[in-house]
Protein backbone atom coordinates (compact mmCIF):
# COMPACT_ATOMS: atom_id res chain seq x y z
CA UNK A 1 0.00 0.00 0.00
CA UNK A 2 1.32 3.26 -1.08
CA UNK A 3 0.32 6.63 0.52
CA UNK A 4 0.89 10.18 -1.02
CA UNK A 5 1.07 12.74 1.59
CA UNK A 6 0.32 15.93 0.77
CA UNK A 7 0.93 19.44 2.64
CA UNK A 8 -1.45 21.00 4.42
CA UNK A 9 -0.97 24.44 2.07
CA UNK A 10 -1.20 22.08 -1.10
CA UNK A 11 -4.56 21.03 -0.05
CA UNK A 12 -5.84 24.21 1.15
CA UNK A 13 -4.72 25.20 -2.40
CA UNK A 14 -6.38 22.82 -4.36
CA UNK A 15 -9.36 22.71 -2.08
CA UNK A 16 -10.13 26.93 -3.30
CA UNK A 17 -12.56 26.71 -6.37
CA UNK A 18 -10.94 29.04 -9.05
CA UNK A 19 -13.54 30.61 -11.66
CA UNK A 20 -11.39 29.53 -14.01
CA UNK A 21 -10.66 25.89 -15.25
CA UNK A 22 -7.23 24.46 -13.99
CA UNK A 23 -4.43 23.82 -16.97
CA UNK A 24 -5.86 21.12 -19.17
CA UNK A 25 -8.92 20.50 -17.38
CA UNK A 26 -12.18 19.89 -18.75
CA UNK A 27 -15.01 22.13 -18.57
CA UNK A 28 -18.45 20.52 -18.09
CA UNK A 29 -22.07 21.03 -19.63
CA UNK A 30 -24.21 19.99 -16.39
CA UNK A 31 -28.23 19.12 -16.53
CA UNK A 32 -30.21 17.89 -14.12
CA UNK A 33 -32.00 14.29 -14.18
CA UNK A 34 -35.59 15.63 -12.26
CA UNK A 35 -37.33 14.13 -9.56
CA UNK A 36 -40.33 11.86 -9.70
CA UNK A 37 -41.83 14.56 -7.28
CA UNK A 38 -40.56 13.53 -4.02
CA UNK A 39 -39.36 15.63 -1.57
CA UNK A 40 -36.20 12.98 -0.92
CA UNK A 41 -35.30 13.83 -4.47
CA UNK A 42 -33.44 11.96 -7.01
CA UNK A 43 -29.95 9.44 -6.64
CA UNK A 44 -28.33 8.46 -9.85
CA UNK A 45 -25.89 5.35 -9.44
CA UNK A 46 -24.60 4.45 -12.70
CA UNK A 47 -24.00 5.49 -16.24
CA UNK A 48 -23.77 3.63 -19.87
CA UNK A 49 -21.72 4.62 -22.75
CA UNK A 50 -24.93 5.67 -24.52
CA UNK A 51 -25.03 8.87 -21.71
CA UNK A 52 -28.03 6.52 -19.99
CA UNK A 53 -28.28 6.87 -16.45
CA UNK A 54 -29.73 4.72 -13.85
CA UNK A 55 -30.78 5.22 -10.27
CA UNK A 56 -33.76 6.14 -8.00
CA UNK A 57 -36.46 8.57 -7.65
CA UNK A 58 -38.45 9.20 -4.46
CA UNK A 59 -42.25 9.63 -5.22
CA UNK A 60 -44.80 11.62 -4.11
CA UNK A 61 -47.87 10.88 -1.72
CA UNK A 62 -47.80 9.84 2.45
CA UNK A 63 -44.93 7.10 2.19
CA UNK A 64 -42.96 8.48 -0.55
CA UNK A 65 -41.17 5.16 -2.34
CA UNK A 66 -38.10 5.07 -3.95
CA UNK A 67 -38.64 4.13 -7.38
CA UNK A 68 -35.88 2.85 -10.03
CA UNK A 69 -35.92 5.06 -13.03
CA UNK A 70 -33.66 4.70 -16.19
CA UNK A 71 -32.78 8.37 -17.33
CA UNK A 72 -32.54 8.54 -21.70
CA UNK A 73 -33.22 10.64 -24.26
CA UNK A 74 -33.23 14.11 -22.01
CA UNK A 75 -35.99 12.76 -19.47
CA UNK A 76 -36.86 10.71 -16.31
CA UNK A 77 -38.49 7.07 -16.99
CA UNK A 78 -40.07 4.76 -13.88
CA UNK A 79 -38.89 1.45 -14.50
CA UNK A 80 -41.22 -0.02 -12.03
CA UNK A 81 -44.39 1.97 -12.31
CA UNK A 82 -46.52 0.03 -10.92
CA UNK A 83 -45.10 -1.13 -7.39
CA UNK A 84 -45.84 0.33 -4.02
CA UNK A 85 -42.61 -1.24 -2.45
CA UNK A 86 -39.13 0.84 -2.95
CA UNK A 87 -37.25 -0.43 -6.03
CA UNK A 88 -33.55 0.31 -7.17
CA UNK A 89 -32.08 0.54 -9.93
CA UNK A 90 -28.16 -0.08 -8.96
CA UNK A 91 -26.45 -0.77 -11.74
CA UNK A 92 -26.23 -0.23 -15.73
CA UNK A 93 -23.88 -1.91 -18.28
CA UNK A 94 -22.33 -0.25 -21.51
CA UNK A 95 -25.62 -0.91 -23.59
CA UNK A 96 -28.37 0.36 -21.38
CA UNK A 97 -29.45 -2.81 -19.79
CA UNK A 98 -30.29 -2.16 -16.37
CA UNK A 99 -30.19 -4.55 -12.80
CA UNK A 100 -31.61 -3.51 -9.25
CA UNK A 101 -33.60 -4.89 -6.85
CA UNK A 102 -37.42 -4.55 -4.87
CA UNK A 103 -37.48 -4.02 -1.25
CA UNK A 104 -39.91 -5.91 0.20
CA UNK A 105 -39.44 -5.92 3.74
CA UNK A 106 -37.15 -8.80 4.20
CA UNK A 107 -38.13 -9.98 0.61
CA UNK A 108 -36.00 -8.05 -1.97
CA UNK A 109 -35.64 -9.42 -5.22
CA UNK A 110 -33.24 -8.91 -8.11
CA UNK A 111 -34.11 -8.11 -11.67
CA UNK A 112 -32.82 -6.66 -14.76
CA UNK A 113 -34.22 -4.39 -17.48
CA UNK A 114 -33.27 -4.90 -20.97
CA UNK A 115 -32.75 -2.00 -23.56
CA UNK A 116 -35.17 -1.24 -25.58
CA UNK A 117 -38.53 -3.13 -23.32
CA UNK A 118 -41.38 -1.32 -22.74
CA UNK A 119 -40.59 1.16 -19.31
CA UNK A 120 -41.82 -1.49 -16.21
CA UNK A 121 -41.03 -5.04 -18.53
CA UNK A 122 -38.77 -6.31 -15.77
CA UNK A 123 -37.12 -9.66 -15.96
CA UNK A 124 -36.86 -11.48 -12.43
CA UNK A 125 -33.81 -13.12 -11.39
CA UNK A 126 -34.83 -14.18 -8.05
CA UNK A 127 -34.39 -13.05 -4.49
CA UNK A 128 -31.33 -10.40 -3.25
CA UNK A 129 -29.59 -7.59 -4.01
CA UNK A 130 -28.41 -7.03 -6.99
CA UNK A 131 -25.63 -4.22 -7.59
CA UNK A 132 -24.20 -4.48 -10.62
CA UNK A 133 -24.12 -5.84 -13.99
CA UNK A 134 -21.77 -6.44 -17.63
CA UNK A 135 -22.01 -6.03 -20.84
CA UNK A 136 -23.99 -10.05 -20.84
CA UNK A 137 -26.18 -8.90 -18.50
CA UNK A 138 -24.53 -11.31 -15.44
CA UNK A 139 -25.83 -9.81 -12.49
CA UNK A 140 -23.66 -9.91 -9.05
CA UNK A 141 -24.83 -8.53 -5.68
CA UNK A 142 -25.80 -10.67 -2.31
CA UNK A 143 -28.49 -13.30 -1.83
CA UNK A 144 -31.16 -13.09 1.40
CA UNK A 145 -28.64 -15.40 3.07
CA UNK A 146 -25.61 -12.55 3.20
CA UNK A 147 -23.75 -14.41 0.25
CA UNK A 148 -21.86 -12.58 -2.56
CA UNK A 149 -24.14 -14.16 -5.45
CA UNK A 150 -24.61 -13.73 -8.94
CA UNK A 151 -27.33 -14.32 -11.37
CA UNK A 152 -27.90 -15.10 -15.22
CA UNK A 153 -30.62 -16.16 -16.61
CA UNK A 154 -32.96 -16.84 -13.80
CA UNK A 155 -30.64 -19.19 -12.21
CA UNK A 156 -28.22 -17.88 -8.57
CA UNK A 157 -24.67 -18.82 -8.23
CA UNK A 158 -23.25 -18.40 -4.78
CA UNK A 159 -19.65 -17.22 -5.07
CA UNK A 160 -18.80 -17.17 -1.62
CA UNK A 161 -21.25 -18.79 1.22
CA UNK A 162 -20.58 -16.42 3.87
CA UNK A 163 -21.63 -12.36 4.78
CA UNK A 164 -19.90 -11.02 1.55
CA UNK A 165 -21.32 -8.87 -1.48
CA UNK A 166 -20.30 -8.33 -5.21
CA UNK A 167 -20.11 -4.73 -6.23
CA UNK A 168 -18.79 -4.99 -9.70
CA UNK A 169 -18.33 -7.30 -12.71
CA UNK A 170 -16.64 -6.92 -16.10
CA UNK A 171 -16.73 -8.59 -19.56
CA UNK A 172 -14.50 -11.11 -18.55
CA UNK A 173 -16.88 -11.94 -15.21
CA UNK A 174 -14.31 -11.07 -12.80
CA UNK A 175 -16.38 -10.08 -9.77
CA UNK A 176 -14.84 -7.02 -7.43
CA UNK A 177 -16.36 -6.46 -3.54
CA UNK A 178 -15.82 -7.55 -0.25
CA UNK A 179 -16.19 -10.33 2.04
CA UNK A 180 -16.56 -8.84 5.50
CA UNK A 181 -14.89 -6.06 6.36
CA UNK A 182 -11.99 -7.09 3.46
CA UNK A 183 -12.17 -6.68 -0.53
CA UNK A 184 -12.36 -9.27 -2.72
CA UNK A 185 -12.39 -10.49 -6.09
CA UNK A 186 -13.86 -13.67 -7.88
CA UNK A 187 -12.11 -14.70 -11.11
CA UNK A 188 -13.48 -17.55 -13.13
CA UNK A 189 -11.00 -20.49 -12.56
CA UNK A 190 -9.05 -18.72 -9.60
CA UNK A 191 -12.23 -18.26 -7.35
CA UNK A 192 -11.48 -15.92 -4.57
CA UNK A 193 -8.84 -13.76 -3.91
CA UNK A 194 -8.73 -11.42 -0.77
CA UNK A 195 -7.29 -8.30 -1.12
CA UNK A 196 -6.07 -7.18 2.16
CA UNK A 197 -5.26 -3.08 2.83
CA UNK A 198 -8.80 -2.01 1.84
CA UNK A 199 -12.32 -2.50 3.04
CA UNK A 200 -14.24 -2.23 0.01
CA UNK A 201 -13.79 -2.68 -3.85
CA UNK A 202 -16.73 -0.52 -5.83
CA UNK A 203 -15.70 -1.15 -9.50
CA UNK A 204 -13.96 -3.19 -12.31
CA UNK A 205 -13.00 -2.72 -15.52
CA UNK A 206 -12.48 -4.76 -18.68
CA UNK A 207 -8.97 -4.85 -18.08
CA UNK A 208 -9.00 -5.29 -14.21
CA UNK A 209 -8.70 -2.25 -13.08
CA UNK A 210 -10.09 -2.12 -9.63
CA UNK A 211 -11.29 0.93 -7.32
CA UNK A 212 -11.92 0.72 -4.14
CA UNK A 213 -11.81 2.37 -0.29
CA UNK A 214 -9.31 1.24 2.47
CA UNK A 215 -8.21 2.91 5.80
CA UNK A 216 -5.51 3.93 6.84
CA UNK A 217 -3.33 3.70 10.91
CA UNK A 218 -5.73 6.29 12.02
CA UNK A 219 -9.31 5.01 10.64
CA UNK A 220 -9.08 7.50 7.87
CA UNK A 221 -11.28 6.29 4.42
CA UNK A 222 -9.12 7.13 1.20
CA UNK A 223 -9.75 6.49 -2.22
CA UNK A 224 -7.67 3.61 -4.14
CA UNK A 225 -6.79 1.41 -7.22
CA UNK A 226 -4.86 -1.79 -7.25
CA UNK A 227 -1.89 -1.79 -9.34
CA UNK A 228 -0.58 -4.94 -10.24
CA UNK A 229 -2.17 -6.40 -6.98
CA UNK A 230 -0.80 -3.29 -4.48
CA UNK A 231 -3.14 -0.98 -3.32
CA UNK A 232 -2.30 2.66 -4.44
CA UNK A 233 -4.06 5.74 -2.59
CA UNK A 234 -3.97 9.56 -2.11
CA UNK A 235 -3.84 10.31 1.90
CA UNK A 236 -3.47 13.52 3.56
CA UNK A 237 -2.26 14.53 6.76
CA UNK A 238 -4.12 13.54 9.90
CA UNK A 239 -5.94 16.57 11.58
CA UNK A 240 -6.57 18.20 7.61
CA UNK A 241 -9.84 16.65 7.24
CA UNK A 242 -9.53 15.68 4.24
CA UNK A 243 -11.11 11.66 3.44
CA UNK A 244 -12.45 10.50 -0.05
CA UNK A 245 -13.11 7.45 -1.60
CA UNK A 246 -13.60 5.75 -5.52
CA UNK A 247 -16.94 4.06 -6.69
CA UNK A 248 -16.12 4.18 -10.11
CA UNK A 249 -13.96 3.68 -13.23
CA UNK A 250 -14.13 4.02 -17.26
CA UNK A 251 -11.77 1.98 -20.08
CA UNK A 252 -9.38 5.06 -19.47
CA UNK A 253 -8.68 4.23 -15.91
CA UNK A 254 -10.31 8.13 -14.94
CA UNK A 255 -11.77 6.90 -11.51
CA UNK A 256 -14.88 8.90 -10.09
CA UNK A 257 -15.09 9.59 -6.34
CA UNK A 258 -15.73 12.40 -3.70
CA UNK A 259 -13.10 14.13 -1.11
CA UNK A 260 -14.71 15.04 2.13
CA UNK A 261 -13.03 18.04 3.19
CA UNK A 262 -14.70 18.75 6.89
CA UNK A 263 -17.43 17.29 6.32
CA UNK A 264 -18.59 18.14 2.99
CA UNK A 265 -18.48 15.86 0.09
CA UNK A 266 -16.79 17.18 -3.24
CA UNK A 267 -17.31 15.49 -6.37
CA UNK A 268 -13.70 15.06 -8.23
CA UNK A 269 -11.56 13.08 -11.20
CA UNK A 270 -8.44 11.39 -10.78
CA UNK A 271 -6.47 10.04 -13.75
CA UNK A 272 -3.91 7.66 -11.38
CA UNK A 273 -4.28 6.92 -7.64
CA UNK A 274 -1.00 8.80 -6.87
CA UNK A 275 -2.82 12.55 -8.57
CA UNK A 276 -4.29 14.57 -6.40
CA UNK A 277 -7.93 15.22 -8.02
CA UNK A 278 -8.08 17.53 -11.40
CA UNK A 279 -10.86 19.24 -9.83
CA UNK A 280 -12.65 19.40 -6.74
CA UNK A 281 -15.54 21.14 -7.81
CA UNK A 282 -15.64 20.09 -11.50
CA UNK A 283 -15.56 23.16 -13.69
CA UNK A 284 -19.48 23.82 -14.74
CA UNK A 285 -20.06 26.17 -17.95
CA UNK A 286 -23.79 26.46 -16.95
CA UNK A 287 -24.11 25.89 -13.20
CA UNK A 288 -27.50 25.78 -11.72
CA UNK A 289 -27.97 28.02 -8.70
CA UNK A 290 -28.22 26.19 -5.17
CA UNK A 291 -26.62 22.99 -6.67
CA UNK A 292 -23.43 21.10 -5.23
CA UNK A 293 -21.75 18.14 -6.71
CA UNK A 294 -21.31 15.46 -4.01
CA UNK A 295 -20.01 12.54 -6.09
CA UNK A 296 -19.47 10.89 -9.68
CA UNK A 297 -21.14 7.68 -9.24
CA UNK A 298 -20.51 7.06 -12.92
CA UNK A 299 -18.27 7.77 -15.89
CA UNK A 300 -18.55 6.31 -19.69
CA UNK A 301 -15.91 5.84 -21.85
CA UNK A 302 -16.66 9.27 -23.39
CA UNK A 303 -15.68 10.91 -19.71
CA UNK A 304 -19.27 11.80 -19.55
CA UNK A 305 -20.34 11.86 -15.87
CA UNK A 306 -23.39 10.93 -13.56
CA UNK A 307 -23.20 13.01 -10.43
CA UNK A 308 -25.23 13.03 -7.13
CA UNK A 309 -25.75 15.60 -5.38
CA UNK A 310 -27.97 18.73 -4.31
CA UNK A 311 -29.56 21.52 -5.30
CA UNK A 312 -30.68 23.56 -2.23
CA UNK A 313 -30.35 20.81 0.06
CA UNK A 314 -32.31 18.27 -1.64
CA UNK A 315 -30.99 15.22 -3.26
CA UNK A 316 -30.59 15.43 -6.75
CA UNK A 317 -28.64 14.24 -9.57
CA UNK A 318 -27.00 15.36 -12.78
CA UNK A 319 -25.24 14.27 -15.94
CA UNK A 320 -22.24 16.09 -17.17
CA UNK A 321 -20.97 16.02 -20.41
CA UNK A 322 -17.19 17.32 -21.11
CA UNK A 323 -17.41 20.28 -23.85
């Protein structure tokens, strides 16, 4: 495990939002997704390379469900119309097929929506959690027993039978996440592999390039990748504040995250573990007035981003797209 310390003044200097872009960084066209009229707002947690996103929308009425929504074509859509449970739509691969799961009380169950069905044409893979989902629409997450699990075609594997959950899968059906309070990673052949040093793995891509969270001496979160099998993260000096963490990752290796710096969440870009982020607030050509950018949950292989975050303290979401 590799940690880059950084000063405090280099922080507090890369921490002050400039009204002008950095040196080669990219400036951002920013809309927002909408709500589906909630007042708990809107939480994008994925993106395709067709600039789909996926997530959940809180609904109107007394009880106010979450509902899983596939965003396309400039507007909001309800994948699950018709339910009166919360659904969740957690993950999205590179052609728009989407997985997520119903919450039933202690009932959830897993299911995946194919491009191009009818809006609420769900296929169900059975009962879980599912997170996330590749390009042959293999779905991994946890079963109702605590097992990592994955799913394809209406049938559950187990991958590990104990309290462990898969996060992320590629192409190649390598499975990133964690068992207990460790990360993991299923390969086909190899099984599992525990990845000691971090906590949490969020994302894989087609070439194995794995994001993650760890901790460091003094119970610090920090964003990482593992490079060629070492954990590689940005730290900064204890007492400064300043925590992130990485959910996600493109073909590029550009991983999406947040920095907490005192307690407020800052979306930002890295292009290598070892960089300090090329922006902290990502440069907006059109900002929208009470918003703030919490975290890119999502980036396509275009660098075109799903964000959460707020606009005047409500949860909302937004997709950027690099000019």
């Amino acid at each position: 495990m590799k940690l880059r310390l950084l000063g405090t003044l280099a922080v507090a200097a890369a921490l002050a939002v400039s009204a002008h872009a950095p040196a080669g960084a990219t400036t951002y066209t920013i809309k927002d997704l909408g709500t589906f009229g909630g007042s708990l707002g809107t939480v994008a947690t994925g993106i395709s390379n067709n600039g789909q996103i996926c997530g959940y929308s809180y609904t109107g009425g007394t009880t106010q469900p979450a509902h899983a929504f596939l965003y396309s074509n400039g507007a909001l859509h309800d994948l699950t119309p018709t339910i009166t449970v919360d659904s969740f739509a957690t993950g999205i691969n590179a052609l728009g097929d989407v997985c997520g799961y119903n919450l039933a009380g202690s009932s959830p169950t897993v299911w995946l929506y194919p491009h191009g069905n009818a809006y609420g044409a769900l296929t169900i893979e059975g009962p879980g959690y599912g997170f996330g989902i590749n390009r042959y629409d293999t779905i991994v997450g946890k079963d109702t027993n605590g097992y990592a699990a994955k799913w394809s075609g209406g049938k559950e594997t187990v991958l590990t039978a104990k309290v462990a959950e898969g996060r992320s899968i590629n192409i190649y059906n390598t499975v990133v996440g964690s068992v207990g309070a460790t990360a993991a990673k299923w390969t086909p052949g190899a099984g599992l592999t525990l990845l000691p040093g971090a906590v949490e793995t969020y994302a894989v891509n087609n070439s194995g390039y794995t994001v993650g969270v760890l901790y460091d001496s003094y119970n610090n979160p920090h964003a990482a990748a593992l490079v060629n099998g070492v954990w590689d993260t940005m730290a900064a000096p204890t007492g400064t504040g300043l925590y992130s963490d990485a959910v996600s990752v493109n073909a590029s290796n550009v991983i999406g995250g947040y920095i907490t710096w005192y307690g407020q969440p800052h979306a930002c870009l890295w292009t290598s573990p070892d960089q300090f982020p090329q922006m902290v607030d990502l440069e907006i050509s059109n900002p929208i007035t009470g918003m703030a950018l919490n975290n890119v949950v999502g980036i396509n292989d275009s660098g075109v981003l799903a964000v959460a975050g707020t606009i005047n303290g409500q949860q909302r979401s937004f997709i950027l797209t690099p000019q």
